[in-house]
Protein backbone atom coordinates (compact mmCIF):
# COMPACT_ATOMS: atom_id res chain seq x y z
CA UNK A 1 0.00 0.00 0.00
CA UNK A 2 1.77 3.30 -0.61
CA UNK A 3 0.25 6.71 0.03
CA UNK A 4 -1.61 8.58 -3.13
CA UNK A 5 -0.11 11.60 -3.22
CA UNK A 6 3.43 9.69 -3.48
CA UNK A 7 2.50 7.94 -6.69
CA UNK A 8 1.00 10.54 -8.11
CA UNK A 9 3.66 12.98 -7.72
CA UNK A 10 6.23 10.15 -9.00
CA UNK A 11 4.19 9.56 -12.21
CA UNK A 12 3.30 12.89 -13.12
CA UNK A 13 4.47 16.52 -13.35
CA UNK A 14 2.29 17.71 -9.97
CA UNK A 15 4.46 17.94 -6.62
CA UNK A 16 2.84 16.68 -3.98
CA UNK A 17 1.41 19.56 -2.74
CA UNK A 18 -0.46 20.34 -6.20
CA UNK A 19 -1.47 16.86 -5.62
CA UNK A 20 -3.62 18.04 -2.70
CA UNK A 21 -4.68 21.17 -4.33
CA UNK A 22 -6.14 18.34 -7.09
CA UNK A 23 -7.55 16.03 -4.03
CA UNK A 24 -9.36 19.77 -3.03
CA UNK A 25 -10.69 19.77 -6.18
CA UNK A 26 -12.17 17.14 -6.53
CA UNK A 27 -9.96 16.19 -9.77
CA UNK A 28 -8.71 12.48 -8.34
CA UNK A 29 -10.74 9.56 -8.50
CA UNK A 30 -9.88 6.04 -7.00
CA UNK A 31 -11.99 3.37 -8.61
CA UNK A 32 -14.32 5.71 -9.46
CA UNK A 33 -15.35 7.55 -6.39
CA UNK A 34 -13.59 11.20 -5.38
CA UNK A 35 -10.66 10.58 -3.31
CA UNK A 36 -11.50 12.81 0.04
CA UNK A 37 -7.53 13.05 1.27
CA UNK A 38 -4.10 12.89 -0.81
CA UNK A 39 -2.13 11.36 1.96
CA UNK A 40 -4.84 8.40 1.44
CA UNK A 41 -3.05 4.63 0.43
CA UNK A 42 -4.15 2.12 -1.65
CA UNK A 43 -2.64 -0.84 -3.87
CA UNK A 44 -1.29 1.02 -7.26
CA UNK A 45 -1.50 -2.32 -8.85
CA UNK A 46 -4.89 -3.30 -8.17
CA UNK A 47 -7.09 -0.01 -8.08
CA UNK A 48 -7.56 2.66 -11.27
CA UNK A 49 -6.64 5.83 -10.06
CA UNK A 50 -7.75 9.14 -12.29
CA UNK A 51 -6.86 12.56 -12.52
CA UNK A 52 -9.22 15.00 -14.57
CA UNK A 53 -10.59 11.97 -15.88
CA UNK A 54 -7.75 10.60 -17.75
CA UNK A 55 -6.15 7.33 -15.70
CA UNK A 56 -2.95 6.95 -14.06
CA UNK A 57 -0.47 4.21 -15.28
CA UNK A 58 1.36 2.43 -12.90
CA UNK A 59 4.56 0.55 -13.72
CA UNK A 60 6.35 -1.24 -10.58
CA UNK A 61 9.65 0.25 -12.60
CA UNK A 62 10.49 2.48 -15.29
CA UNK A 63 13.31 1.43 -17.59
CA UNK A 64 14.62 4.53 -19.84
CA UNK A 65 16.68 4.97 -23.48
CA UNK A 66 18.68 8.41 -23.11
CA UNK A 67 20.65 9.53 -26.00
CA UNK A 68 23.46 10.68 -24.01
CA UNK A 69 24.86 13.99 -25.20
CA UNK A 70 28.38 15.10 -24.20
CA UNK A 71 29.34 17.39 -21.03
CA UNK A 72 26.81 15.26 -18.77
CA UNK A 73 28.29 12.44 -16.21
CA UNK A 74 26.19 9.18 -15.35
CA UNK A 75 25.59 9.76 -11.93
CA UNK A 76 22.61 10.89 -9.62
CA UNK A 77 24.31 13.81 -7.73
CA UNK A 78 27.29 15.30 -8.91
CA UNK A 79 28.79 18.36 -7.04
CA UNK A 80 30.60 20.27 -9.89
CA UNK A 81 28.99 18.18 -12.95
CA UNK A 82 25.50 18.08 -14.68
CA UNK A 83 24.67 15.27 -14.43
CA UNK A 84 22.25 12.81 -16.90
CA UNK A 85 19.01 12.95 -14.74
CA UNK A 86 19.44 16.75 -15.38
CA UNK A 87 18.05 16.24 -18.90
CA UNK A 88 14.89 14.42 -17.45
CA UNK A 89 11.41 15.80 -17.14
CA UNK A 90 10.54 16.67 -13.54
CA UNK A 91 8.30 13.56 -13.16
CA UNK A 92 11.11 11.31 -14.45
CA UNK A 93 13.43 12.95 -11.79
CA UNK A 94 11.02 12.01 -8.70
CA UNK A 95 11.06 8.20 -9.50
CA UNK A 96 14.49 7.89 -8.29
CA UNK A 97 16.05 6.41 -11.50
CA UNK A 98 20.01 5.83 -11.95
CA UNK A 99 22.56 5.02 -14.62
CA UNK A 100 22.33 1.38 -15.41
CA UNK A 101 26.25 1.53 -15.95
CA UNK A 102 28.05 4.72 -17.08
CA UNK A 103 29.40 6.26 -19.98
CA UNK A 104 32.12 8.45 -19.45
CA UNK A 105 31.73 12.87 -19.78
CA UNK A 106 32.84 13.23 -23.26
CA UNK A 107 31.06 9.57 -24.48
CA UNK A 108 27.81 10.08 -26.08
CA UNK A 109 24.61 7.38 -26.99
CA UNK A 110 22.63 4.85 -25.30
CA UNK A 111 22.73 5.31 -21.37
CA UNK A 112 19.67 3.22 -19.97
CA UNK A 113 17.92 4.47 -16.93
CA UNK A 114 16.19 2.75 -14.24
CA UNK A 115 14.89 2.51 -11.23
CA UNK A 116 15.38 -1.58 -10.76
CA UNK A 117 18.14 -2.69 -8.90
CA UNK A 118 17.78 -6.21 -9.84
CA UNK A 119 17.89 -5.66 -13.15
CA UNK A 120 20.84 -3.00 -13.50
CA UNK A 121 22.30 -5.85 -11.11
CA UNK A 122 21.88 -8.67 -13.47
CA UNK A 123 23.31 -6.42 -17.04
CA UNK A 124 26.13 -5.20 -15.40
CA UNK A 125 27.56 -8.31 -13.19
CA UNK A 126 31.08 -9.33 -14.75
CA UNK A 127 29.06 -13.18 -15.30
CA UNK A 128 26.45 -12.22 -17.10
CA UNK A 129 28.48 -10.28 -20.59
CA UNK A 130 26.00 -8.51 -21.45
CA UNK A 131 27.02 -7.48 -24.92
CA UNK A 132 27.56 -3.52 -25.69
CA UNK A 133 27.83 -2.09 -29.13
CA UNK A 134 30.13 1.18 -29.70
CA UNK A 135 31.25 3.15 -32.67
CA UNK A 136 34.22 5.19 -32.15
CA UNK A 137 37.27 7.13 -34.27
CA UNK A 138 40.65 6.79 -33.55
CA UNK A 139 43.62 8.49 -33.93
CA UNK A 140 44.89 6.27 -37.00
CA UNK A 141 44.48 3.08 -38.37
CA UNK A 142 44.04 -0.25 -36.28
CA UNK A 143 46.92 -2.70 -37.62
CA UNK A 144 46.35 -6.39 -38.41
CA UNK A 145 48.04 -7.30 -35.50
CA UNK A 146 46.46 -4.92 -33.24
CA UNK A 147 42.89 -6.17 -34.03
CA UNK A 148 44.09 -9.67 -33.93
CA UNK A 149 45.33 -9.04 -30.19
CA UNK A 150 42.49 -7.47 -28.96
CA UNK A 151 39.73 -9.90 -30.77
CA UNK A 152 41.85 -12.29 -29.18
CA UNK A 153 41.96 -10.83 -25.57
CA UNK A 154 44.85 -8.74 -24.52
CA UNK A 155 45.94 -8.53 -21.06
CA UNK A 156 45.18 -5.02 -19.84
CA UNK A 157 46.88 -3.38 -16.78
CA UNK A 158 47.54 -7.28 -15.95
CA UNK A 159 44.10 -8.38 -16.53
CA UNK A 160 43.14 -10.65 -19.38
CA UNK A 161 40.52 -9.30 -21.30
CA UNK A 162 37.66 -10.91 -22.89
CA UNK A 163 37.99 -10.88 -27.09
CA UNK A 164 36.33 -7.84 -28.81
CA UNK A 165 34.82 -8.06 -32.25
CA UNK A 166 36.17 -4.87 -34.07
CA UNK A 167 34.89 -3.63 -37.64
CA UNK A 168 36.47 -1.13 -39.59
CA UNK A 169 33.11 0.41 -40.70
CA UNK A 170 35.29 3.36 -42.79
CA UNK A 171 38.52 3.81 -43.32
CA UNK A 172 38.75 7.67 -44.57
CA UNK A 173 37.24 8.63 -41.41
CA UNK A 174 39.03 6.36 -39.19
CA UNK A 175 35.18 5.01 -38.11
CA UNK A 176 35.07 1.42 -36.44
CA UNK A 177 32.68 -0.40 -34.24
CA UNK A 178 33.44 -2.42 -31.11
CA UNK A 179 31.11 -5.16 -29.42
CA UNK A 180 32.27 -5.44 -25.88
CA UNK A 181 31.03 -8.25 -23.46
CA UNK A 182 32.72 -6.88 -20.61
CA UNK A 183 32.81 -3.15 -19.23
CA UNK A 184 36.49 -2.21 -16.93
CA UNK A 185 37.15 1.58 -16.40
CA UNK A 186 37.58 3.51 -19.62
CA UNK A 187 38.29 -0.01 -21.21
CA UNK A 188 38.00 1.23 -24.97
CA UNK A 189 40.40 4.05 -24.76
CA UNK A 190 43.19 2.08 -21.88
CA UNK A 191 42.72 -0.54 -24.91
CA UNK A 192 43.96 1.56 -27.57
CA UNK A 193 46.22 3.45 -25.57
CA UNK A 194 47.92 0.54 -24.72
CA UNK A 195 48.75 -0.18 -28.95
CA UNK A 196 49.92 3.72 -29.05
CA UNK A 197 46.84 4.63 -30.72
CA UNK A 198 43.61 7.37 -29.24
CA UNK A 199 40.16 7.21 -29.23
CA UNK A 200 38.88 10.51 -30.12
CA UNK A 201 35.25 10.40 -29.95
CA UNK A 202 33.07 7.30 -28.66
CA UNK A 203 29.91 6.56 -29.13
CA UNK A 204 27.37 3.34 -27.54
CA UNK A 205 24.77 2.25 -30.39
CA UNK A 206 23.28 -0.56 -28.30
CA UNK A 207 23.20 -2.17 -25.25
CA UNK A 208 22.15 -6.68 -25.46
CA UNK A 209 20.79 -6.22 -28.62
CA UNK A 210 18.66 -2.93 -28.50
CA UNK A 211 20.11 -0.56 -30.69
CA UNK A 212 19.42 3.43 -29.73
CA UNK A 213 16.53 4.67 -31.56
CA UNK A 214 17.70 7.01 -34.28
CA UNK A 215 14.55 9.21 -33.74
CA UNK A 216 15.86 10.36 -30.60
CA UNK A 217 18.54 14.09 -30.38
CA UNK A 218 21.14 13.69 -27.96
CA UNK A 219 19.43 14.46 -24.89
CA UNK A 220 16.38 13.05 -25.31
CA UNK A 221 14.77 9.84 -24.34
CA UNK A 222 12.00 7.39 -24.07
CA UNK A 223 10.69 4.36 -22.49
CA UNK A 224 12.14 0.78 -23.35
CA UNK A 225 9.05 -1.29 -25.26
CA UNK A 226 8.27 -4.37 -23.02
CA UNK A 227 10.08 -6.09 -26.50
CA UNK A 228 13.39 -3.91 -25.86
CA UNK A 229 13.58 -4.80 -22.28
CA UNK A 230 12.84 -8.62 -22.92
CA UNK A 231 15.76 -8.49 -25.38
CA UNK A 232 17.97 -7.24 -23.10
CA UNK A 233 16.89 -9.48 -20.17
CA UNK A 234 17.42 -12.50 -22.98
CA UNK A 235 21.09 -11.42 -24.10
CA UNK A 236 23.13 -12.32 -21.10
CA UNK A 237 25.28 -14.41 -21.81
CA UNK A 238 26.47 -16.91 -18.60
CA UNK A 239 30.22 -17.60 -18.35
């Protein structure tokens, strides 16, 4: 049972106290009679609550695509940094949603967003390899042997890495895309710093299968489908 003027305020653009100011009204309805206080509870998932006639949705969590522009870091709270639930709609911002991994300041593309620990849990545990699709340009040319050693897994700051599958997707512009199954610290750019090479911009195009939705400008987002998220849910990989 949670209180109404919580889940209202956490699904919508009204604050809680414009959620009493509604209640006052007479603009909420719960099952169809006029709710009398906003502080009253009731079971989200089993009664229909409206507002000015139009019913409110209720999804135990909320599971976001953000096209990640650059100058934002993935955290909640950041001191001296925007951060990514900066670029969120006030309602988004209330439901207490996080980075489901990170993408570093100047990386741009598909962050996800969530509220569910479990499930952030479950893509980002080391077992799991949940695969992760990037496009990126480097400084010059990837040799033979280069690729080789990293599609092969090369040992990184004395770790062995898992194999990446690199494409050279065009050579003029130095473009290539990277499918990793593993995520260390900055592990793109230590990877080609380590064969004397730089990544200069990086991008992520998809995350276990669900590629970022084209229709979305970088700093925009929507929620995943119910598809999307079982894809994602279906692409771990247990080693």
């Amino acid at each position: 049972m949670e209180r109404l003027d919580k889940i209202i305020a956490s699904r919508t653009e009204y604050s809680r106290r414009e959620v009493k100011e509604l209640v006052k009204r007479g603009a909420v309805r719960l099952d169809g009679s006029l709710v009398q206080s906003a502080d009253q509870k009731l079971d989200p998932e089993r009664q229909i609550v409206e507002i000015n006639g139009k019913r409110l949705f209720y999804e135990t969590f909320s599971y976001l695509m953000l096209n990640k522009p650059a100058g934002f870091v993935s955290a909640t709270k950041d001191g001296k940094e925007r951060t990514v639930l900066e670029l969120l709609d006030p309602a988004w911002q209330r439901r207490g949603l996080f980075p489901a991994g990170r993408l570093d300041k100047d990386t741009t593309g598909f962050l996800l967003l969530t509220d569910d620990g479990g499930f952030a849990h479950d893509i980002l545990s080391p077992k799991h390899h949940v695969p992760k699709i990037y496009r990126l340009t480097a400084e010059r040319l990837v040799s033979t042997q280069e690729q080789h050693q990293m599609e092969e897994g090369m040992v990184l700051d004395g770790q062995q890495l898992m194999g990446v599958t690199l494409r050279l997707l065009d050579e003029k512009n130095l473009l290539y895309e990277i499918t990793l199954r593993q995520g260390l610290y900055h592990q793109i750019k230590r990877m080609f710093a380590q064969s004397g090479n730089r990544v200069v911009t990086l991008r992520r195009v998809a995350i276990g299968g669900v590629f970022l939705d084209e229709s979305l400008a970088e700093g925009q987002y929507r929620p995943l489908t119910a598809e999307e998220l079982k894809t994602i849910k279906n692409s771990r990989e247990e080693r």
